[in-house]
Protein backbone atom coordinates (compact mmCIF):
# COMPACT_ATOMS: atom_id res chain seq x y z
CA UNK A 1 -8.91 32.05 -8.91
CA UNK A 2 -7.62 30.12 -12.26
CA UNK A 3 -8.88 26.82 -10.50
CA UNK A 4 -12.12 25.60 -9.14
CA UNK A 5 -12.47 25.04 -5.40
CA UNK A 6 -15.86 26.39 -5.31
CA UNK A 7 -17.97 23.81 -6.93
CA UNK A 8 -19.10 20.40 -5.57
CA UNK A 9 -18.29 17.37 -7.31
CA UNK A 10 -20.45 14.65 -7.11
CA UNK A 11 -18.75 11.93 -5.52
CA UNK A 12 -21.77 10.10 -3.46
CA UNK A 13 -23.62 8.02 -6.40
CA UNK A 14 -20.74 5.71 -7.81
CA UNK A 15 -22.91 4.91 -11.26
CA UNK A 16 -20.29 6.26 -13.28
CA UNK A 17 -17.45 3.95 -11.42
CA UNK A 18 -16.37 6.56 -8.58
CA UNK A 19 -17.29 4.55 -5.49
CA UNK A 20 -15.35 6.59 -2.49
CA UNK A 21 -14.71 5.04 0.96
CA UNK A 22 -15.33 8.18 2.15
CA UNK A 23 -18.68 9.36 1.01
CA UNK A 24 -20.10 5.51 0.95
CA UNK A 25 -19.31 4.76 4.65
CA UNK A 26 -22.69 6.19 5.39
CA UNK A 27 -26.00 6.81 4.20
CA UNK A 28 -26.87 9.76 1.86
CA UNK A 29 -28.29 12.08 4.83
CA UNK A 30 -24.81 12.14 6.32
CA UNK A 31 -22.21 14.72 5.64
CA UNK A 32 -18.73 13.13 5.56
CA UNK A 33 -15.70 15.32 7.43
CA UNK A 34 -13.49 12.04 8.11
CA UNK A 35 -10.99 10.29 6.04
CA UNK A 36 -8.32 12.42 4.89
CA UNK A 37 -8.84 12.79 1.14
CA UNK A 38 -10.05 16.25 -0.05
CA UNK A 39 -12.83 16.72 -2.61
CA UNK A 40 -11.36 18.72 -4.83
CA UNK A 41 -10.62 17.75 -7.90
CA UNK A 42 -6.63 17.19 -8.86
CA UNK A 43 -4.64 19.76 -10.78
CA UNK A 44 -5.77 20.13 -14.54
CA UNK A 45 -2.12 19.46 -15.32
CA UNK A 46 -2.55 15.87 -13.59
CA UNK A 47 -5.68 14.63 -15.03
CA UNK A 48 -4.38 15.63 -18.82
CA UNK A 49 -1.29 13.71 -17.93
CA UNK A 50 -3.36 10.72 -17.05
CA UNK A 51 -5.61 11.08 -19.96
CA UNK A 52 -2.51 10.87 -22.00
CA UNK A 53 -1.21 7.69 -20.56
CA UNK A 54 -5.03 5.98 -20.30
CA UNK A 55 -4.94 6.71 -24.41
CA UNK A 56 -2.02 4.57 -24.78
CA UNK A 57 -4.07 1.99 -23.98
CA UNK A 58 -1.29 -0.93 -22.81
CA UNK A 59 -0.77 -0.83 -19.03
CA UNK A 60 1.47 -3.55 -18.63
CA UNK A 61 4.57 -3.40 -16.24
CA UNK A 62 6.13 -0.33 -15.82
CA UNK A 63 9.35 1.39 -14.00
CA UNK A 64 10.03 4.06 -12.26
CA UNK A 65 10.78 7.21 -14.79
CA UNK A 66 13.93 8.90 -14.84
CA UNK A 67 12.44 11.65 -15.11
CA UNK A 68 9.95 11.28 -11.92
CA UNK A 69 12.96 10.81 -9.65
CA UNK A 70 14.72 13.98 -11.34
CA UNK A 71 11.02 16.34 -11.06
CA UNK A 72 11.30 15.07 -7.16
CA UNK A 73 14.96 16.24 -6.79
CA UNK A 74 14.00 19.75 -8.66
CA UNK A 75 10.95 19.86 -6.19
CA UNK A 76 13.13 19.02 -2.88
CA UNK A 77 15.59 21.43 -3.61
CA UNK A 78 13.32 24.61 -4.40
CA UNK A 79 10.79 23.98 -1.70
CA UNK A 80 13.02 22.39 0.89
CA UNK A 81 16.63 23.21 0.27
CA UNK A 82 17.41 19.52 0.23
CA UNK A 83 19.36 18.47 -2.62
CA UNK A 84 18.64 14.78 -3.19
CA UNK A 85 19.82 12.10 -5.02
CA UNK A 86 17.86 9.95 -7.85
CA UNK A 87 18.99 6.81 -6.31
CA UNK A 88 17.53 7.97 -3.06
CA UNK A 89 14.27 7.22 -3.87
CA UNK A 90 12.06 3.68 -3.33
CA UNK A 91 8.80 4.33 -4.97
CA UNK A 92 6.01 2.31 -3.78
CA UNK A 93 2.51 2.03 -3.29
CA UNK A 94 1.24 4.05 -0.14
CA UNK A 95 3.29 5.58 2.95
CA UNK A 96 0.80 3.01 5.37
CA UNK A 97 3.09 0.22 3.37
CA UNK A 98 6.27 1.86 4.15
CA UNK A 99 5.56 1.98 7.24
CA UNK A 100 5.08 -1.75 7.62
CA UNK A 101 7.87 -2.37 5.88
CA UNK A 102 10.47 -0.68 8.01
CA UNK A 103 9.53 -2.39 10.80
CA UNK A 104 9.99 -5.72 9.15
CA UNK A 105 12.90 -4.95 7.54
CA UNK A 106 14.85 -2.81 10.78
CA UNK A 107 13.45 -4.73 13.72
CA UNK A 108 12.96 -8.44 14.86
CA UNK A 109 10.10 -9.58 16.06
CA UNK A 110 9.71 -8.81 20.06
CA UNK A 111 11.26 -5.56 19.57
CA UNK A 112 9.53 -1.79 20.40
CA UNK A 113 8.39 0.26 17.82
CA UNK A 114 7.56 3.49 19.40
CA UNK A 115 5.60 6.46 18.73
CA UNK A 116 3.27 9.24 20.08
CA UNK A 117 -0.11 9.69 21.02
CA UNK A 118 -2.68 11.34 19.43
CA UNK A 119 -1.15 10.12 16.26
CA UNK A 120 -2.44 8.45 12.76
CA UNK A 121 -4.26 5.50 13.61
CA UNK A 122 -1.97 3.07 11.38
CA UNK A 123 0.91 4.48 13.29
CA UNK A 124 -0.79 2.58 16.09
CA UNK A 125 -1.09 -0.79 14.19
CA UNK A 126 2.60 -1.45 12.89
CA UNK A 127 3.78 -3.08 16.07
CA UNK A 128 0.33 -5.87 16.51
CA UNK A 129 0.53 -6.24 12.76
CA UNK A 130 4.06 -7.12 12.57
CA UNK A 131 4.61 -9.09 16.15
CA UNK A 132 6.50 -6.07 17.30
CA UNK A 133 6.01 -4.31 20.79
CA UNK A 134 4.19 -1.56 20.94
CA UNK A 135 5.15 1.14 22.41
CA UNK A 136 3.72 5.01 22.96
CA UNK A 137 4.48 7.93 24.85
CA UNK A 138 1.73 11.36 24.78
CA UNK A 139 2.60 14.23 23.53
CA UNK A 140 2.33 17.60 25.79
CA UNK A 141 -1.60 18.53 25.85
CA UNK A 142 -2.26 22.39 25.63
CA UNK A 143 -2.48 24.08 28.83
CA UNK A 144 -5.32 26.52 27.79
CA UNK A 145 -7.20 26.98 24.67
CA UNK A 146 -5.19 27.93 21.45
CA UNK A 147 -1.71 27.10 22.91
CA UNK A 148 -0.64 24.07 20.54
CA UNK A 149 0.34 20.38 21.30
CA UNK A 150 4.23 20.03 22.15
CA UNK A 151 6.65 17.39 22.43
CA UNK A 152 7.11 16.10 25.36
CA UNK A 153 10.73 14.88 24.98
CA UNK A 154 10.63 13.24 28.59
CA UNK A 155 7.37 11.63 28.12
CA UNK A 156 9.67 9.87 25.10
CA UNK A 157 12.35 8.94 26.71
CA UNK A 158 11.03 7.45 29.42
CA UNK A 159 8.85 5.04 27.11
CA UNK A 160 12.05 3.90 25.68
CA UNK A 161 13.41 0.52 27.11
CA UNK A 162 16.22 -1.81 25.94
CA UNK A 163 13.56 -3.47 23.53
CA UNK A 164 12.95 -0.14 21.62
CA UNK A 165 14.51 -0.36 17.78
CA UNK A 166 11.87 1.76 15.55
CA UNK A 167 10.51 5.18 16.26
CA UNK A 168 7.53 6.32 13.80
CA UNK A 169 7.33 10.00 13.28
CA UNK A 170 4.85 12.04 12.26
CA UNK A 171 6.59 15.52 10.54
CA UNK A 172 4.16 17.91 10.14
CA UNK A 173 2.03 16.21 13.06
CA UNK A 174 -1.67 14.03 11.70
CA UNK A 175 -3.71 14.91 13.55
CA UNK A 176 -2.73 18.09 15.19
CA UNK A 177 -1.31 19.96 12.31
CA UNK A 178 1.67 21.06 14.47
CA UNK A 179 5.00 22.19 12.30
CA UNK A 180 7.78 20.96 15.00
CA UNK A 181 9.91 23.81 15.77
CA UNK A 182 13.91 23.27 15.05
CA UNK A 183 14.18 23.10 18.91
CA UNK A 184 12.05 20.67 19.40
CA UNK A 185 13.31 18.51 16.25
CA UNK A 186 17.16 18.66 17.46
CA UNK A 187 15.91 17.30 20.90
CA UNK A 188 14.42 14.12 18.86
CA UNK A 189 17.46 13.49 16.91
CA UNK A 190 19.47 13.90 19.98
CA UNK A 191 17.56 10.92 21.68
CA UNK A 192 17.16 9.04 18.91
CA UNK A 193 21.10 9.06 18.13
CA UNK A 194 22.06 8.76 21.84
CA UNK A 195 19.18 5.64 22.06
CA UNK A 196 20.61 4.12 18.31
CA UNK A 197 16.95 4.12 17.27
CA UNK A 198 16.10 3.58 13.93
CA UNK A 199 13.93 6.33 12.59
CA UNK A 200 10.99 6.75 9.78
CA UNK A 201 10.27 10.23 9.37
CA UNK A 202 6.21 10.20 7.80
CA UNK A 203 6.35 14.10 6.13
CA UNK A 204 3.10 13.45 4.03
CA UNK A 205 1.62 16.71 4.55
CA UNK A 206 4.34 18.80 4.54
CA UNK A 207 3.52 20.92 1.20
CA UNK A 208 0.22 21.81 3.22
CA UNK A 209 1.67 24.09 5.69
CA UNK A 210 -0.97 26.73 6.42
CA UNK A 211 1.12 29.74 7.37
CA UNK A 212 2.19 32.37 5.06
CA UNK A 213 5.48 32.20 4.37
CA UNK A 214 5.88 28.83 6.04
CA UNK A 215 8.74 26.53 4.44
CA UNK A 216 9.08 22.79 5.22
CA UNK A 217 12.39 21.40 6.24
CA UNK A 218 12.76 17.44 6.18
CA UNK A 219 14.73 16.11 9.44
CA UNK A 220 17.02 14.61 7.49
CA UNK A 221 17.81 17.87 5.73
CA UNK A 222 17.84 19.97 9.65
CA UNK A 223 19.97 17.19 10.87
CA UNK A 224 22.24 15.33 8.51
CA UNK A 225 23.63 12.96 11.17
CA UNK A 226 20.38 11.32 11.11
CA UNK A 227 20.36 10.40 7.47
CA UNK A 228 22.47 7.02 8.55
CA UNK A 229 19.41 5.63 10.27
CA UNK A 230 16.16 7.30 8.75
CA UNK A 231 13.59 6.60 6.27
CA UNK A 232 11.61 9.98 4.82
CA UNK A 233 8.48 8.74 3.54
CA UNK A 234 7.00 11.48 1.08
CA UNK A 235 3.68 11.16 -1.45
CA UNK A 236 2.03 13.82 -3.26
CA UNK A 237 -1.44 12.18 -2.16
CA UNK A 238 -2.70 14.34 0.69
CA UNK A 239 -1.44 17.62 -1.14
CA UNK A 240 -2.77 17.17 -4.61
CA UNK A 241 -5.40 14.44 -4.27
CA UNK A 242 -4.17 11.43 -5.55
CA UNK A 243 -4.48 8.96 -2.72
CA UNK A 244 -6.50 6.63 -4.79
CA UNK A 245 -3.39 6.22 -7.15
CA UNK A 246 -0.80 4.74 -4.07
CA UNK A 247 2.08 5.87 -5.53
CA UNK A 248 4.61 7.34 -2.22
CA UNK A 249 8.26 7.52 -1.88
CA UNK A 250 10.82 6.44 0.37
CA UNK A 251 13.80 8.86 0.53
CA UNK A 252 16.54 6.42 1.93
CA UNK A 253 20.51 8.14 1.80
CA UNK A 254 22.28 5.30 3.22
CA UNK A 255 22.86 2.59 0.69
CA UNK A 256 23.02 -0.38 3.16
CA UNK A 257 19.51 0.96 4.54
CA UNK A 258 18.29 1.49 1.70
CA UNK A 259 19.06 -2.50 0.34
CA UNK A 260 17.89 -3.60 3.54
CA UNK A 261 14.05 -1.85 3.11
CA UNK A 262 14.03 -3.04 -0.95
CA UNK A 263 14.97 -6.22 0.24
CA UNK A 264 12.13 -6.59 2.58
CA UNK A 265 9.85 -4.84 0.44
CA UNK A 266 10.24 -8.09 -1.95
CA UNK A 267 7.00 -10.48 -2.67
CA UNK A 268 5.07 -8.02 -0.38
CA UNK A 269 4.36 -5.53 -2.40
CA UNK A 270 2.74 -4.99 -6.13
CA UNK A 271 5.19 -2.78 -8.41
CA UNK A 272 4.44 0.52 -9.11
CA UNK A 273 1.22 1.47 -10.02
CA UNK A 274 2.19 3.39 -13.81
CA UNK A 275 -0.88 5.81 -13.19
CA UNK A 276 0.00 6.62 -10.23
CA UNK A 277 3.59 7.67 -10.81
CA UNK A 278 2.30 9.64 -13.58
CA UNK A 279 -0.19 11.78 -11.73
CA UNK A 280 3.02 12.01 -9.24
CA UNK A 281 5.32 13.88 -11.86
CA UNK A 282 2.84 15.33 -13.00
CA UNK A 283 1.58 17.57 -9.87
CA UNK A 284 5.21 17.81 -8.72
CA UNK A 285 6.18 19.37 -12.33
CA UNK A 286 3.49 21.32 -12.80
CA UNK A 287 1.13 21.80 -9.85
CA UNK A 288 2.78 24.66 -7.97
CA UNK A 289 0.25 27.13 -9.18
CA UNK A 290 -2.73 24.45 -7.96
CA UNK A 291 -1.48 24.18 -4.75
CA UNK A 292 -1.01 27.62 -3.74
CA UNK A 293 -4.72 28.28 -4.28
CA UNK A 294 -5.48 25.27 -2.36
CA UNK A 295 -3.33 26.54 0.60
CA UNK A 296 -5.80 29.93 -0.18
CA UNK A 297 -8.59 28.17 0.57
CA UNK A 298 -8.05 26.12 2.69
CA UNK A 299 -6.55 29.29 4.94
CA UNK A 300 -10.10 30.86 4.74
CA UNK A 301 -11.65 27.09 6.04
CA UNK A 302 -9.72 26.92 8.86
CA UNK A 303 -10.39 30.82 9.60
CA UNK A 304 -13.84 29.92 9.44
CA UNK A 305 -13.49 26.86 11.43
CA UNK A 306 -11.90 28.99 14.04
CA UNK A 307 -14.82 31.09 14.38
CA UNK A 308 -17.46 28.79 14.57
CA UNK A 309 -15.02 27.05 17.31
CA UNK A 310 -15.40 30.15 19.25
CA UNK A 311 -19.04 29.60 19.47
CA UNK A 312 -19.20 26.23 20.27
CA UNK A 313 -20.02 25.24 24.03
CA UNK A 314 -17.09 22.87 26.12
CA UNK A 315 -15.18 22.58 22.71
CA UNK A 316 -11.05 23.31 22.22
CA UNK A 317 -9.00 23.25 19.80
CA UNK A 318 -5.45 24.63 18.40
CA UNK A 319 -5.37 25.75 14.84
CA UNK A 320 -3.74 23.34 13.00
CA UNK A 321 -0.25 24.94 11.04
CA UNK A 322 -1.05 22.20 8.54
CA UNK A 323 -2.97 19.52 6.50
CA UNK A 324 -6.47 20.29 6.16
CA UNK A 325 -7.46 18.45 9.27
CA UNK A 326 -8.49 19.70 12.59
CA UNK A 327 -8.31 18.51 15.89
CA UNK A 328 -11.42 18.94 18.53
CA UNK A 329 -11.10 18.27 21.91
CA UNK A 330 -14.77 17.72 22.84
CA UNK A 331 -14.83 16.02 25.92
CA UNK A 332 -16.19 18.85 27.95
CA UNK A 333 -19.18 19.38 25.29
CA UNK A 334 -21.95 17.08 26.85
CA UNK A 335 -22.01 14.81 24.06
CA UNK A 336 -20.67 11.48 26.10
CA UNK A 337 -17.80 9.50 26.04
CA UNK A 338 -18.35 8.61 21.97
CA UNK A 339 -18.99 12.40 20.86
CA UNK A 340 -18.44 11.12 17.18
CA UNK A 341 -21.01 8.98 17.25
CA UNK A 342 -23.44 12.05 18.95
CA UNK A 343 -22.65 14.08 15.92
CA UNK A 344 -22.98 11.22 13.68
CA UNK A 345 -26.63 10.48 14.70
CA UNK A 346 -28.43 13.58 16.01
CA UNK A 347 -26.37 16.54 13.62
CA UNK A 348 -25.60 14.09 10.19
CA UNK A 349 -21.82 14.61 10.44
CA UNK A 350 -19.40 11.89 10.12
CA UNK A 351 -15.88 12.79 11.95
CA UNK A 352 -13.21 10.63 12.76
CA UNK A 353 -13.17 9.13 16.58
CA UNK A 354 -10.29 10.44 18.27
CA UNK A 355 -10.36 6.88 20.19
CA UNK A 356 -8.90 5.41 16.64
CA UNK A 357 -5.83 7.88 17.22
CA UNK A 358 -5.64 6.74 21.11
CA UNK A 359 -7.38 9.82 22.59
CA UNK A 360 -11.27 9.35 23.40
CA UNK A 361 -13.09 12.28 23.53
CA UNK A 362 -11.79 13.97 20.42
CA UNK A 363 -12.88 14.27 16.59
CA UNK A 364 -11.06 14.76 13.81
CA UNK A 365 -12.27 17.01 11.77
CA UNK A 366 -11.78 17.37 7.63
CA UNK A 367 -12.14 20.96 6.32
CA UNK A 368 -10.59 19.84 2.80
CA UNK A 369 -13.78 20.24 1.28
CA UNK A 370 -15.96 23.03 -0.68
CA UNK A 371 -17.14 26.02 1.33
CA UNK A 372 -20.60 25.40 1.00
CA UNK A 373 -20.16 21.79 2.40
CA UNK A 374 -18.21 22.86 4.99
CA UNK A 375 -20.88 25.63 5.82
CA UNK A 376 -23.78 23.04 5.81
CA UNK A 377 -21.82 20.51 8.08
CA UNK A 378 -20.97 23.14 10.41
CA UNK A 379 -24.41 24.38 10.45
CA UNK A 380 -25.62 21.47 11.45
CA UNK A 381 -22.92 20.56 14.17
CA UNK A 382 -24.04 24.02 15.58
CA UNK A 383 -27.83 22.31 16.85
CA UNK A 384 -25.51 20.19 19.37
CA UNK A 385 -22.32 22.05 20.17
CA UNK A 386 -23.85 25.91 19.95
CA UNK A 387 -23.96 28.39 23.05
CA UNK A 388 -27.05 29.32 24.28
């Protein structure tokens, strides 16, 4: 390989001014498998491009770069077949933001924002943070082990009342890793155009799809009708490690809509961090070659994930078709009704609680990580979760 995957970085002693939420949660005898930032280190190509702009030295206001929002239109329309527009694009800081935003600046307060279940925790907080409604409906669970999690476009609609106004959407699905088939995706837009729902369509970890030859399509893109009433939230964070530098985008086609989310966006937010829209042209210009040996290995993690799976006593899962996270269902392993915090004590491994993403009984699991780290956490997940 031409980049390094291989080799842990040290991220756990934060002497040299690299404190990380995730590897200073919890003490140095734990192995952490939770939040969803990888530790790799970025593409080569981003960290000179930072380097450049930290030698400048003056990091006063800055604005979005012509030619950021022309590198994100090349990228759309080789990897998607979306041809977008410069003046599409809100850049801000984080997709957790935008997500805030669009409730406050499509709904009123009272009003359902709706989404499903198992689904990112923030997801979950919009509604309570904003003094919306919220609202959820679960997805299909998988009849027998393997099959994946489906949409369960009934379940939907009848969570829908004459309050709903927002639907969040997850496109590929955190924490599941399902890629929505076209069939599934046209019954969505169908309800949401038939119910007038307003529609933010999260696709944050759709340049991680795990299948060979797999190709992401936006919903927009798949169903044009929609782009009147949606909000595409996009970041190269999750795919190329930057979340630390909150820079995401908003991909907004309507005009009015598009006025009506800057507008709300006013006072709240900071302006664009300049380091972080650097790192974002940056890996979008010149990170192709980075990322498709990161989809390599992370191909061979979940492979080996899958085996150890296998092995593991009252545990199921479906193999996630993208992002780097996978999804345990460990209710039937004997570990209680806080499993996490099982694994957390008696094996060392810190996973996310599936509670968080409104379905007890499950972990999240990060395999964005070196192979060796991987191999130790698993190792020691085995002395719980191991058949006899």
């Amino acid at each position: 390989m031409a980049y390094d995957f291989a080799t842990p970085v040290e991220r756990r002693h934060p002497e040299g001014g690299w404190a990380s939420q995730k590897w200073h949660r919890y003490g140095d005898d734990v192995l952490p498998l939770w939040v969803a930032d990888m530790d790799f280190r970025s593409p080569p190509a981003v960290i000179d491009a930072l380097q450049a702009r930290v030698a400048h030295g003056v990091y006063g206001y800055g604005e979005v770069p012509a030619t950021l929002t022309e590198t994100l239109c090349q990228w759309s329309a080789h990897h998607y077949d979306w041809p977008i527009q410069p003046e599409w694009q809100q850049w801000l800081p984080g997709v957790v933001p935008a997500l805030h935003l669009a409730a406050l600046a499509l709904t009123e307060p009272g009003d359902g924002v709706l989404t499903v279940i198992p689904i990112y925790p923030p997801f979950l907080a919009v509604a309570e943070r904003t003094g919306r409604l919220p609202q959820q409906a679960m997805l299909q669970a998988p009849s027998n082990p393997g099959e994946p999690w489906q949409l369960d476009i009934d379940a939907l609609e009848a969570a829908i009342t004459s309050r709903t106004r927002l639907l969040l959407w997850c496109h590929p699905h955190n924490p599941t890793g399902r890629v929505w088939h076209h069939e599934e995706l046209a019954a969505l837009a169908e309800l949401v155009e038939r119910h007038d729902l307003w529609l933010v369509s999260d696709e944050l970890h759709c340049d991680l799809l795990l299948d060979e030859g797999a190709c992401h399509r936006p919903l927009v893109a798949a169903f044009p009708e929609l782009a009147k009433r949606t909000i595409t939230l996009w970041a190269p964070s999750k795919t190329f490690n930057l979340a630390g530098l909150t820079s995401a985008c908003a991909l907004i086609p309507e005009p009015a809509l598009r006025q009506r989310f800057a507008a709300a966006a006013k006072g709240l937010l900071p302006d664009s961090n300049i380091l972080g829209l650097v790192a974002a042209e940056a890996a979008y210009r010149e990170g192709e070659s980075w990322r498709q040996e990161l989809l390599s290995v992370l191909r061979e993690h979940r492979a080996t994930l899958e085996a150890r799976v296998a092995g593991w006593q009252g545990v199921r899962w479906s193999a996630p078709e993208s992002t780097y996270l996978a999804w345990l269902d460990i209710r039937e392993a004997g570990l209680g009704n806080a499993p996490h915090k099982r694994l957390l004590k008696e094996a060392g491994v810190a996973l996310s609680d599936g509670a968080a993403f409104g379905c007890p009984g499950f972990v999240r699991l990060n395999f964005g990580t070196t192979a060796s780290q991987l191999e130790a956490a698993l190792s020691r997940m085995d002395s719980l979760l191991k058949r006899d």
